[in-house]
C-alpha atoms as a PDB file:
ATOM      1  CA  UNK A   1       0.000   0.000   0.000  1.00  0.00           C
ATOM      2  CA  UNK A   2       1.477   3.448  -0.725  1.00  0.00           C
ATOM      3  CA  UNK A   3       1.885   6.229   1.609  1.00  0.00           C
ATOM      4  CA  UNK A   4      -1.145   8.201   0.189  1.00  0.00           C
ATOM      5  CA  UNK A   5      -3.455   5.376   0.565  1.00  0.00           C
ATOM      6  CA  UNK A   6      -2.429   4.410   3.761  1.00  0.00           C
ATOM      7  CA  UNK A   7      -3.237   8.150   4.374  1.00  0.00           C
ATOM      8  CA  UNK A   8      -6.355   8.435   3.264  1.00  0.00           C
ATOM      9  CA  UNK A   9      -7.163   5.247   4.944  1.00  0.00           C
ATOM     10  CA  UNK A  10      -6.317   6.405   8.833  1.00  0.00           C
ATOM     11  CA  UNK A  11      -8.076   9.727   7.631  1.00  0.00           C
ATOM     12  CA  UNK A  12     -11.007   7.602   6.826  1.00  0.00           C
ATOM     13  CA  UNK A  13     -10.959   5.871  10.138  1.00  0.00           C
ATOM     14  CA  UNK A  14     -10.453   8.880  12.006  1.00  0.00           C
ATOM     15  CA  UNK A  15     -13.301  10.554  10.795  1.00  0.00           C
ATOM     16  CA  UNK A  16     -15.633   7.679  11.283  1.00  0.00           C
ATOM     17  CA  UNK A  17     -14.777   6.827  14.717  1.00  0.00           C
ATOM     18  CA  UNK A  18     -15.116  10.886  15.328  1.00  0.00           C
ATOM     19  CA  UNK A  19     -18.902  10.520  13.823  1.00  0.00           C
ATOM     20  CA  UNK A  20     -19.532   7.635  15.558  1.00  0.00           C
ATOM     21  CA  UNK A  21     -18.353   9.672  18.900  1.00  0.00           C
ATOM     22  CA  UNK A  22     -20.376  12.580  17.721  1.00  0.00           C
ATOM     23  CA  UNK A  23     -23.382  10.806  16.975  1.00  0.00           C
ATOM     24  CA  UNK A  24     -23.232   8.528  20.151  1.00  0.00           C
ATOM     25  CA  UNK A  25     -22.821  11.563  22.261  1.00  0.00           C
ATOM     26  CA  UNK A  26     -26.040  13.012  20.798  1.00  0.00           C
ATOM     27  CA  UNK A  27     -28.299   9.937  20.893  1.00  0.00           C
ATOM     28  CA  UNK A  28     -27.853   9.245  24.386  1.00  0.00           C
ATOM     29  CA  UNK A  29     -26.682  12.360  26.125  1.00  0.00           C
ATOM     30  CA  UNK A  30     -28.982  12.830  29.064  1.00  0.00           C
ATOM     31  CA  UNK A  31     -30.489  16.424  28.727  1.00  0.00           C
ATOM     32  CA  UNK A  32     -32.079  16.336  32.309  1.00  0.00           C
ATOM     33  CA  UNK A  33     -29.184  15.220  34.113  1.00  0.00           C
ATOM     34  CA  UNK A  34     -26.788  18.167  31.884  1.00  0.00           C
ATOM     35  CA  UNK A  35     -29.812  20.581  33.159  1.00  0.00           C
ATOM     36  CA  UNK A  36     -29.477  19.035  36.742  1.00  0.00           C
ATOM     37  CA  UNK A  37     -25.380  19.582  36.917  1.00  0.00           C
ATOM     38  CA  UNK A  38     -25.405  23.308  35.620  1.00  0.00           C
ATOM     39  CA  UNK A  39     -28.321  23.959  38.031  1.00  0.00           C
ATOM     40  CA  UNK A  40     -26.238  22.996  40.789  1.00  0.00           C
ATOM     41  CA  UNK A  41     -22.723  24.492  39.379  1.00  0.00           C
ATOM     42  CA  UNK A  42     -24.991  27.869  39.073  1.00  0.00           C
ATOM     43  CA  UNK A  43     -27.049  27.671  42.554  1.00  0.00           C
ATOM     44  CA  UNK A  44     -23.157  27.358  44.205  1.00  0.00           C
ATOM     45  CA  UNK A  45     -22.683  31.006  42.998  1.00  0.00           C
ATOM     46  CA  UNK A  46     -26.563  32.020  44.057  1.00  0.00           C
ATOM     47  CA  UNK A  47     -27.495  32.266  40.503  1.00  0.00           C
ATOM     48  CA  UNK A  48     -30.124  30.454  38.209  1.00  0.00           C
ATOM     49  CA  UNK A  49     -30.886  29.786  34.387  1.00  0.00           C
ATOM     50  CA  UNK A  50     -33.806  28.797  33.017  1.00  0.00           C
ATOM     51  CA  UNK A  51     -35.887  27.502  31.239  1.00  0.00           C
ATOM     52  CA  UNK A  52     -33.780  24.557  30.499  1.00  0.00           C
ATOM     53  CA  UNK A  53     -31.758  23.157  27.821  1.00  0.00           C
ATOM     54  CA  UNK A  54     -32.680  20.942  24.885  1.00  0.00           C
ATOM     55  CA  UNK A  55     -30.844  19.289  21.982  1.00  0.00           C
ATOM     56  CA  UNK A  56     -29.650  20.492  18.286  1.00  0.00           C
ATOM     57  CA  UNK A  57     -29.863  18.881  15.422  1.00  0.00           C
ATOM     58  CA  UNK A  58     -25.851  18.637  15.645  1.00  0.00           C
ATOM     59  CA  UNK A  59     -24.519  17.386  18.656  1.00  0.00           C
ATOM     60  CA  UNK A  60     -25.152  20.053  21.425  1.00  0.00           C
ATOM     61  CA  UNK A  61     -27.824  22.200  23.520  1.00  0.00           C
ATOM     62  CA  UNK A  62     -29.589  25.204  22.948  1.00  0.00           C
ATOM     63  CA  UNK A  63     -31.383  27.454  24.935  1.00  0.00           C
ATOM     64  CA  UNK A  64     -34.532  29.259  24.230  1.00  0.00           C
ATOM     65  CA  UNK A  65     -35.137  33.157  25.354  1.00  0.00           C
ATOM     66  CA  UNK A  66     -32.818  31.907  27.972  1.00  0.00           C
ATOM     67  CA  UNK A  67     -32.347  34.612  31.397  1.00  0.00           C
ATOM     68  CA  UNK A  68     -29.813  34.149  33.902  1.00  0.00           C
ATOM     69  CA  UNK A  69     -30.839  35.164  37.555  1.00  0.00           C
ATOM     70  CA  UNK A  70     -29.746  36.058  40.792  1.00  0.00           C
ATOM     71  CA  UNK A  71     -31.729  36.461  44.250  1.00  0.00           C
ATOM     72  CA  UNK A  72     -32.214  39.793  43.066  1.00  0.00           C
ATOM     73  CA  UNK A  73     -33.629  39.354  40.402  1.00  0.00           C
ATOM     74  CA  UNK A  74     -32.584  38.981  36.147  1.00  0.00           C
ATOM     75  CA  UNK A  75     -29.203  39.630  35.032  1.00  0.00           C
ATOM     76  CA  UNK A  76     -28.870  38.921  31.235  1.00  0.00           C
ATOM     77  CA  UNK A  77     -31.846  37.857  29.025  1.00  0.00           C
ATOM     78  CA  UNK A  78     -30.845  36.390  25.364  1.00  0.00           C
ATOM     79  CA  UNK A  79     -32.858  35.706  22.588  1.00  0.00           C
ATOM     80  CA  UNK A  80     -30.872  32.233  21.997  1.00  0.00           C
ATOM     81  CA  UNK A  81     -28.333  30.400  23.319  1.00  0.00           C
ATOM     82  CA  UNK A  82     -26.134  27.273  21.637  1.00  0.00           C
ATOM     83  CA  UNK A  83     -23.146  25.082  22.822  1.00  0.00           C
ATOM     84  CA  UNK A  84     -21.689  22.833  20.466  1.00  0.00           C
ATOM     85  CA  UNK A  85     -18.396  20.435  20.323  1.00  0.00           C
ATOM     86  CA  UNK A  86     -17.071  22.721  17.073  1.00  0.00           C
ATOM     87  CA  UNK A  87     -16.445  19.768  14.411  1.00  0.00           C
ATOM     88  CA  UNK A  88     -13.360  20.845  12.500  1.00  0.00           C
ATOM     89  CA  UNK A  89     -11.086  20.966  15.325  1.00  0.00           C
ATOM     90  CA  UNK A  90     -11.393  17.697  16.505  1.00  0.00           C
ATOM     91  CA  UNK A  91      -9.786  16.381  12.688  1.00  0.00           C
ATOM     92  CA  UNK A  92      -6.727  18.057  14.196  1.00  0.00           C
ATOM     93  CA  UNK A  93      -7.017  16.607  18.062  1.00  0.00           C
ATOM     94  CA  UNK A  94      -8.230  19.841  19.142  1.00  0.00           C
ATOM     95  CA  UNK A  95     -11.471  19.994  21.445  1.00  0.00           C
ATOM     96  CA  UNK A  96     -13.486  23.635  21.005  1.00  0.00           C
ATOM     97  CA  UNK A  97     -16.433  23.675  22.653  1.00  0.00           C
ATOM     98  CA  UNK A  98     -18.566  26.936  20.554  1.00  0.00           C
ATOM     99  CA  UNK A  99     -20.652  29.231  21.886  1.00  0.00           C
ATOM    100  CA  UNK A 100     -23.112  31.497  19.970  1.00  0.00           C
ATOM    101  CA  UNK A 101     -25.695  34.109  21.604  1.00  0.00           C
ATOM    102  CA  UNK A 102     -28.038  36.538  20.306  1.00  0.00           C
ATOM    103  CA  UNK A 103     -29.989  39.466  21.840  1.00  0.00           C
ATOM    104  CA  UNK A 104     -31.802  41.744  19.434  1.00  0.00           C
ATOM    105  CA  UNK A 105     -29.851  42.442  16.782  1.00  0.00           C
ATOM    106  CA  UNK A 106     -26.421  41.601  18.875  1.00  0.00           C
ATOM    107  CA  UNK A 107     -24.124  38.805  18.922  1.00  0.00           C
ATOM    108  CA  UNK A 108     -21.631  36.775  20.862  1.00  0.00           C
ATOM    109  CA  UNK A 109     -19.702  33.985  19.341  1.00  0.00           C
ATOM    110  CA  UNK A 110     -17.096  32.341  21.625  1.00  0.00           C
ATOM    111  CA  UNK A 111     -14.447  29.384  20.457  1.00  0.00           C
ATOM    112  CA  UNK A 112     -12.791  27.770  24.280  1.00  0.00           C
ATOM    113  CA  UNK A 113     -10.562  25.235  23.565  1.00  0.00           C
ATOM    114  CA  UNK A 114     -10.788  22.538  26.128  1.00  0.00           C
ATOM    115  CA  UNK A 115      -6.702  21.735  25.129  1.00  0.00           C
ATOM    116  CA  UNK A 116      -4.364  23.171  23.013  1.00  0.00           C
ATOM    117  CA  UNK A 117      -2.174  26.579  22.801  1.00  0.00           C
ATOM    118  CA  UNK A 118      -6.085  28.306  21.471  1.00  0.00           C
ATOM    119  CA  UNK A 119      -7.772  28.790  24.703  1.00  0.00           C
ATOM    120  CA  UNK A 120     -10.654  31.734  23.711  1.00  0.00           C
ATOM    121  CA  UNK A 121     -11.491  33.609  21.264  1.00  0.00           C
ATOM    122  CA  UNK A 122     -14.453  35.786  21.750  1.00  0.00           C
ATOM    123  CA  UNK A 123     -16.143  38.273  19.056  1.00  0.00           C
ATOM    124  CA  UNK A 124     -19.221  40.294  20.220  1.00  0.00           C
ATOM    125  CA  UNK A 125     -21.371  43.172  18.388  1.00  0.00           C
ATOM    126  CA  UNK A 126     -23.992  45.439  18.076  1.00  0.00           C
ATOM    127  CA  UNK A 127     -25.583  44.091  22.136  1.00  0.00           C
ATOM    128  CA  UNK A 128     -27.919  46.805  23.667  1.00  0.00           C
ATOM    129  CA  UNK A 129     -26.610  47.365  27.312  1.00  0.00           C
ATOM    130  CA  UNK A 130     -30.500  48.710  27.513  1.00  0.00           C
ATOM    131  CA  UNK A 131     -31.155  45.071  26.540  1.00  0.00           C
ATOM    132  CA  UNK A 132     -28.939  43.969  29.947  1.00  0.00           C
ATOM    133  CA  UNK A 133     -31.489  43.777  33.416  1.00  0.00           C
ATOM    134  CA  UNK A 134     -28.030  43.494  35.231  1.00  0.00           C
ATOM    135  CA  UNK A 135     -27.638  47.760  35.360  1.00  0.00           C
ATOM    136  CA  UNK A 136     -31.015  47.534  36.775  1.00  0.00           C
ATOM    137  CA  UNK A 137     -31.239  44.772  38.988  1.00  0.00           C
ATOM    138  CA  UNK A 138     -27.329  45.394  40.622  1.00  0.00           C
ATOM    139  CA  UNK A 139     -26.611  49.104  39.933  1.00  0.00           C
ATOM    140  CA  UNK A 140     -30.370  50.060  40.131  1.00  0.00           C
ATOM    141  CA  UNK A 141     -29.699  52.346  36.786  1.00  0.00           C
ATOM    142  CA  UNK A 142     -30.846  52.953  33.497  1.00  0.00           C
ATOM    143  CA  UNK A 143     -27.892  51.812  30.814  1.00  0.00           C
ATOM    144  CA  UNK A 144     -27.744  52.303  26.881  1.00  0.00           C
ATOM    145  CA  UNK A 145     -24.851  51.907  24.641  1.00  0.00           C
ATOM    146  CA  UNK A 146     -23.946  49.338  22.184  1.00  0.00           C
ATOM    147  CA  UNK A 147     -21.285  47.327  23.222  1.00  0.00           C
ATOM    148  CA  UNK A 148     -18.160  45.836  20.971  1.00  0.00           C
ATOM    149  CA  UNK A 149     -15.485  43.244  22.245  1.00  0.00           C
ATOM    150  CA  UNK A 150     -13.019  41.019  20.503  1.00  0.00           C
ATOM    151  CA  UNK A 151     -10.069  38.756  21.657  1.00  0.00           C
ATOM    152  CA  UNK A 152      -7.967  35.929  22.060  1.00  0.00           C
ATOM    153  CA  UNK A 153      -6.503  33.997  24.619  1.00  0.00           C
ATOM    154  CA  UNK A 154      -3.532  31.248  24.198  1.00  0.00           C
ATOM    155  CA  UNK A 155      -2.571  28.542  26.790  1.00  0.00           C
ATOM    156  CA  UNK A 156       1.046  27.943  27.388  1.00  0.00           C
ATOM    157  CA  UNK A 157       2.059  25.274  30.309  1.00  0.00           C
ATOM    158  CA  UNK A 158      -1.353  25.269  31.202  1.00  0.00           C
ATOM    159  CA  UNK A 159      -1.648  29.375  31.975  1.00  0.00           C
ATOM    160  CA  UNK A 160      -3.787  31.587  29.765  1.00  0.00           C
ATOM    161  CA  UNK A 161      -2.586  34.872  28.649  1.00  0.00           C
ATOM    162  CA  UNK A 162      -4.361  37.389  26.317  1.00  0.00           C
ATOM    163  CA  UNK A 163      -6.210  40.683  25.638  1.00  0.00           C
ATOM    164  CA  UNK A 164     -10.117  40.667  25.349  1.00  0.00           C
ATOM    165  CA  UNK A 165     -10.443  44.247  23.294  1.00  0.00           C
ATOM    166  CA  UNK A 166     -14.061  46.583  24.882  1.00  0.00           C
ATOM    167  CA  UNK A 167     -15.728  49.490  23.319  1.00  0.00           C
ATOM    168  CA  UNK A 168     -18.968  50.754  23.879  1.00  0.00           C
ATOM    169  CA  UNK A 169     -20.585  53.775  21.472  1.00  0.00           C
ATOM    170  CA  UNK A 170     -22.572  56.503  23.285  1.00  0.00           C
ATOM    171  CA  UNK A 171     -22.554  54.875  26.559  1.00  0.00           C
ATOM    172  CA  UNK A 172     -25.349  56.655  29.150  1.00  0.00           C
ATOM    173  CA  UNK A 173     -26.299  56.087  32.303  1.00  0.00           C
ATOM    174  CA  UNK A 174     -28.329  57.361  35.068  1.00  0.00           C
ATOM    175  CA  UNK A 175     -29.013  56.519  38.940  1.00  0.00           C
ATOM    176  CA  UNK A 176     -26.016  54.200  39.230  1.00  0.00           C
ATOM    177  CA  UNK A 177     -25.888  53.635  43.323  1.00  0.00           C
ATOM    178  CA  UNK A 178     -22.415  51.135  44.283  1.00  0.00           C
ATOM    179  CA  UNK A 179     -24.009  50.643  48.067  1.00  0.00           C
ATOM    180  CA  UNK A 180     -24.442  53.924  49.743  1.00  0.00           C
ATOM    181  CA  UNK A 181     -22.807  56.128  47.256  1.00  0.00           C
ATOM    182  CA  UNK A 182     -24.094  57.284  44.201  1.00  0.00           C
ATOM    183  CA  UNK A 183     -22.136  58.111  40.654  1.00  0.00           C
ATOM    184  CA  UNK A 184     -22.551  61.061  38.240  1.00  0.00           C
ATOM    185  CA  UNK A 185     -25.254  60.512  35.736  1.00  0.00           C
ATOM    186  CA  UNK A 186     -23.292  60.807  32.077  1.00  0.00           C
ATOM    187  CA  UNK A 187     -24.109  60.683  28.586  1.00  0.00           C
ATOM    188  CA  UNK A 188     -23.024  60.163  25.147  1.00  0.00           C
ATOM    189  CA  UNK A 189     -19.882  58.779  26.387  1.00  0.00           C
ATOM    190  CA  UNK A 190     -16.690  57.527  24.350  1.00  0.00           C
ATOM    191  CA  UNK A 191     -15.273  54.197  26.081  1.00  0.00           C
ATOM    192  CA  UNK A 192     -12.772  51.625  24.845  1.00  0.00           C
ATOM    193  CA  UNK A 193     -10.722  49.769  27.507  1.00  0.00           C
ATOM    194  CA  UNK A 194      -9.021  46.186  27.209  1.00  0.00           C
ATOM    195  CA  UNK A 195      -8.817  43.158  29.689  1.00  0.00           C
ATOM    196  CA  UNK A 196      -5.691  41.755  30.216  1.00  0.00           C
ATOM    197  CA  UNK A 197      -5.048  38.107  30.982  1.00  0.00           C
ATOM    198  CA  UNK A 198      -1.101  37.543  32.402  1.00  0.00           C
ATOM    199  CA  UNK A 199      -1.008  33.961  33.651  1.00  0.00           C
ATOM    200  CA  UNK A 200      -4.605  33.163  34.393  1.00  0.00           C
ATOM    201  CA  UNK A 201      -4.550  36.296  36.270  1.00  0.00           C
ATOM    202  CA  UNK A 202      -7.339  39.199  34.930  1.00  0.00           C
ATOM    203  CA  UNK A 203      -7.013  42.872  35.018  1.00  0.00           C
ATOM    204  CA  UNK A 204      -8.931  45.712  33.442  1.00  0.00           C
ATOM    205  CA  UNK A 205      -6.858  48.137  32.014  1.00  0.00           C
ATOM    206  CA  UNK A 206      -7.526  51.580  31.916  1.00  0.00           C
ATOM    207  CA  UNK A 207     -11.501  51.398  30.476  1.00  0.00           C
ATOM    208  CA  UNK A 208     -11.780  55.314  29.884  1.00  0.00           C
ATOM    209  CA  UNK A 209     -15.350  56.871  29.861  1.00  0.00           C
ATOM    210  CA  UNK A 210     -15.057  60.526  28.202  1.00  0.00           C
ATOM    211  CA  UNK A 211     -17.360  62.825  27.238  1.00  0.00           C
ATOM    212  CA  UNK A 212     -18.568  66.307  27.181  1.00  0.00           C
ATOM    213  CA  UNK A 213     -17.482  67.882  30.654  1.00  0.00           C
ATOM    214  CA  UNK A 214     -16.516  64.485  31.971  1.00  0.00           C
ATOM    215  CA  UNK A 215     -13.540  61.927  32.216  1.00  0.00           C
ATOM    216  CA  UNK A 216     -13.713  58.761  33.783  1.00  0.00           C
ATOM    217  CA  UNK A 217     -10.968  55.884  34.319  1.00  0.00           C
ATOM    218  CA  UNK A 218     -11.511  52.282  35.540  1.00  0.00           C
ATOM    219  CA  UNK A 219      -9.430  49.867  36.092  1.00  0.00           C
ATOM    220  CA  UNK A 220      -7.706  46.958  38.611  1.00  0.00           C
ATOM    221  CA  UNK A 221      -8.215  43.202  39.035  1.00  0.00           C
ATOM    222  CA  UNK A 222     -10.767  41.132  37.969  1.00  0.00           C
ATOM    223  CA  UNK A 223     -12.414  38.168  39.418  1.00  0.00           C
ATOM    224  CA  UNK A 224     -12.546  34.711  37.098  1.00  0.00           C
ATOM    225  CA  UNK A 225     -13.281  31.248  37.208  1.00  0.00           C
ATOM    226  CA  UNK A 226     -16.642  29.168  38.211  1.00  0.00           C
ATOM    227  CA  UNK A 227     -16.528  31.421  41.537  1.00  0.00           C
ATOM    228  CA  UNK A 228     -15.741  34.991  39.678  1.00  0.00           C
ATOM    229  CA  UNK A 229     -19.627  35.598  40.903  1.00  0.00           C
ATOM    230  CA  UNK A 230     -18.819  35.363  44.620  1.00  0.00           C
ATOM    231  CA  UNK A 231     -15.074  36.682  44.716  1.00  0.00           C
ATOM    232  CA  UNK A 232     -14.195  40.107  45.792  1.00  0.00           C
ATOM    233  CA  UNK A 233     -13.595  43.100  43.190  1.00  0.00           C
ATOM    234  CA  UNK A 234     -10.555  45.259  43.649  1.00  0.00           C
ATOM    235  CA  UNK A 235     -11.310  48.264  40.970  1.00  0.00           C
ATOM    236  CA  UNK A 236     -10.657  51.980  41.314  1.00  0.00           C
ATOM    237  CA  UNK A 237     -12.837  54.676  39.359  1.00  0.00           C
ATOM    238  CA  UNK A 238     -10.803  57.832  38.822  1.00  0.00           C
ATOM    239  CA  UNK A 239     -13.342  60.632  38.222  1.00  0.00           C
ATOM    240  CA  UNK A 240     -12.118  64.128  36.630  1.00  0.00           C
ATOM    241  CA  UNK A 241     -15.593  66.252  35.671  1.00  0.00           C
ATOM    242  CA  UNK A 242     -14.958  69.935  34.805  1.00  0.00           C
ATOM    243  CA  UNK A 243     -16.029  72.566  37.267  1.00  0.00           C
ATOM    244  CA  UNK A 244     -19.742  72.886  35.024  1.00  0.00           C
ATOM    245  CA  UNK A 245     -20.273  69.491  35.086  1.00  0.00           C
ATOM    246  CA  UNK A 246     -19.726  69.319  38.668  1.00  0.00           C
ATOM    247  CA  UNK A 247     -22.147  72.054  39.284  1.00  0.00           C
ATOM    248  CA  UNK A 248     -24.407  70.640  37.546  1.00  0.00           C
ATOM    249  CA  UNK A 249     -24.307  67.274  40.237  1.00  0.00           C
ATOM    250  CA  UNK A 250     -23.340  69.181  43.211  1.00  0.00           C
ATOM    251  CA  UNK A 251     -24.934  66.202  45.147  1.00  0.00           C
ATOM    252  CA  UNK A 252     -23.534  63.230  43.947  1.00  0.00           C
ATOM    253  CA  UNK A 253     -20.096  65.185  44.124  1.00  0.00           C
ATOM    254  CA  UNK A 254     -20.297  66.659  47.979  1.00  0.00           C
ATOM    255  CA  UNK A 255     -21.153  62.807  49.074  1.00  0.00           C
ATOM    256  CA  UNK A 256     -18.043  61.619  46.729  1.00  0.00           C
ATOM    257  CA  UNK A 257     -16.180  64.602  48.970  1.00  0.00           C
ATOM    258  CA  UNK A 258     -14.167  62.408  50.830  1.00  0.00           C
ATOM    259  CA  UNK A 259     -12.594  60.379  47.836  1.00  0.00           C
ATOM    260  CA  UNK A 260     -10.717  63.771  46.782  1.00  0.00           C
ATOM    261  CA  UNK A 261      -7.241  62.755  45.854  1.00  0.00           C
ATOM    262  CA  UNK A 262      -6.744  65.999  44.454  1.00  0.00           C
ATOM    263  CA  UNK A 263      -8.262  69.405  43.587  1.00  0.00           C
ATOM    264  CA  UNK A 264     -11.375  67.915  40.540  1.00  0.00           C
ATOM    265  CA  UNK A 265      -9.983  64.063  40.786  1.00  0.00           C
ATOM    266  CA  UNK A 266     -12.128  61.682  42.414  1.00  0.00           C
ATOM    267  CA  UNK A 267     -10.374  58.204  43.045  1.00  0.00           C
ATOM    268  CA  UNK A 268     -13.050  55.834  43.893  1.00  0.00           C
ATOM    269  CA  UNK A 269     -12.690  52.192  45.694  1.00  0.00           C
ATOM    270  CA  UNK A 270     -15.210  49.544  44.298  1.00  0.00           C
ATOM    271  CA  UNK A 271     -15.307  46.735  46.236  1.00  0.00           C
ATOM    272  CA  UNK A 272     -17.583  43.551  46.997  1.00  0.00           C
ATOM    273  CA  UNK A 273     -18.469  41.196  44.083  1.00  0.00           C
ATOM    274  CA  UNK A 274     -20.077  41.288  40.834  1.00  0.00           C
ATOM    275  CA  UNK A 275     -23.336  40.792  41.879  1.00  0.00           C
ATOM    276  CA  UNK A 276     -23.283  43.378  45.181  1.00  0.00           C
ATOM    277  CA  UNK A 277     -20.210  46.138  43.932  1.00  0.00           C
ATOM    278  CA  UNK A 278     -19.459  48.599  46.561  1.00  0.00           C
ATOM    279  CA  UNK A 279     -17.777  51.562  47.203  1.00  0.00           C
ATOM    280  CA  UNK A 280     -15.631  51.466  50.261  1.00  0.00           C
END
């Protein structure tokens, strides 16, 4: 037998015992007991998802008008949501699992690959944060602004290192509370900002939020993992309005007083989780 044949012939095999995988997976993959496990991976971090999932015609589950909730209440609502084994990959050895969302007229698509140097890839467009019950439910505010991310993370000796890209266009907000304190209601902001991943370590750097009168800086370390819900946020908001801006919120910016770091910047400590962000 030549060499080609011989190829084509472990190809062959390879991809039959890969549909046969594929196709046992699907026939007999137990939909209540997948619905059972994330239920209880999810109620560990006090959250919820329903309804639950059912098959796709390929190998995976899907979600219908799925929303994701906390004690207090929603926190993201999509149109659809799909996780599939991604089919290509595997002709190389390489398990993706895929992940595609939509929410109006926005999308998410995610690639995480379960080994390899690929780890993520994310690409995400056109989502309404007015579409988002999170600013509500947690920051008790009104959001809008259409958000924009795109990134990639690689896995080297089993840490994952990368930039996730953020923009959001004409950003606005209004009655944002973080515990006792409130924030400056702004519009028509300009925000880009990037996540950086060193070594399975997160860290928000430098999302700016500028617009007319105002200036705005985030950043510090983010939470990740199954428990990013539950652990502790370490972020500081840097806050430089103009003196007309400030008159304008003389409130908000007399109870912010004591986070003067110098004359018109405001550097703000957010603390306590995701779900319950504080300023301390």
């Amino acid at each position: 037998m030549i060499p080609r044949q011989r190829l084509l012939r472990v190809g062959g095999l390879l991809a039959a015992g890969i549909a046969l995988f594929l196709a046992c997976t699907y026939l007999f993959l137990p939909t209540q007991q997948v619905n059972e496990l994330i239920g209880r991976l999810l109620a560990d971090q006090g959250l919820t998802l329903t309804p639950g999932a059912h098959k796709t015609p390929l190998p995976g589950l899907a979600w219908r008008q799925p929303v994701l909730s906390s004690d207090q209440g929603a926190l993201a609502r999509l149109d659809r949501l799909t996780v599939r084994l991604r089919l290509l990959p595997l002709v190389t050895r390489h398990a993706v699992v895929g992940v595609t969302a939509a929410l109006g007229a926005g999308h998410l698509d995610l690639g995480y690959g379960i080994n390899g140097s690929d780890a993520l890839e994310l690409a995400a467009d056109g989502i309404q944060l007015s579409d988002i019950p999170f600013f509500k439910t947690v920051l008790g505010a009104t959001a809008g602004g259409s958000l924009w991310s795109e990134g990639r993370l690689t896995r080297k000796s089993g840490r994952v290192s990368g930039d996730l890209k953020l923009e959001v266009k004409q950003l606005a907000f209004t009655g944002v509370k973080l515990g006792v304190f409130p924030l400056p209601d702004a519009a028509n902001l300009r925000c880009q900002g990037m996540v950086r991943v060193t070594n399975g370590q997160a860290r928000l750097e430098s999302f700016t939020l500028q617009g007319d009168g105002l200036y705005m800086r985030l950043s510090g370390e983010l939470p990740g993992g199954a428990n990013a819900a539950t652990l502790p946020l370490n972020l500081t908001l840097e806050i430089m309005p103009k003196p007309e801006f400030m008159d304008k919120q003389k409130l908000v910016f007399l109870l912010l007083a004591k986070f003067t770091a110098s004359p018109g910047v405001y550097r703000v400590p957010i603390r306590g989780t995701l779900l319950k962000p504080v300023i301390m």
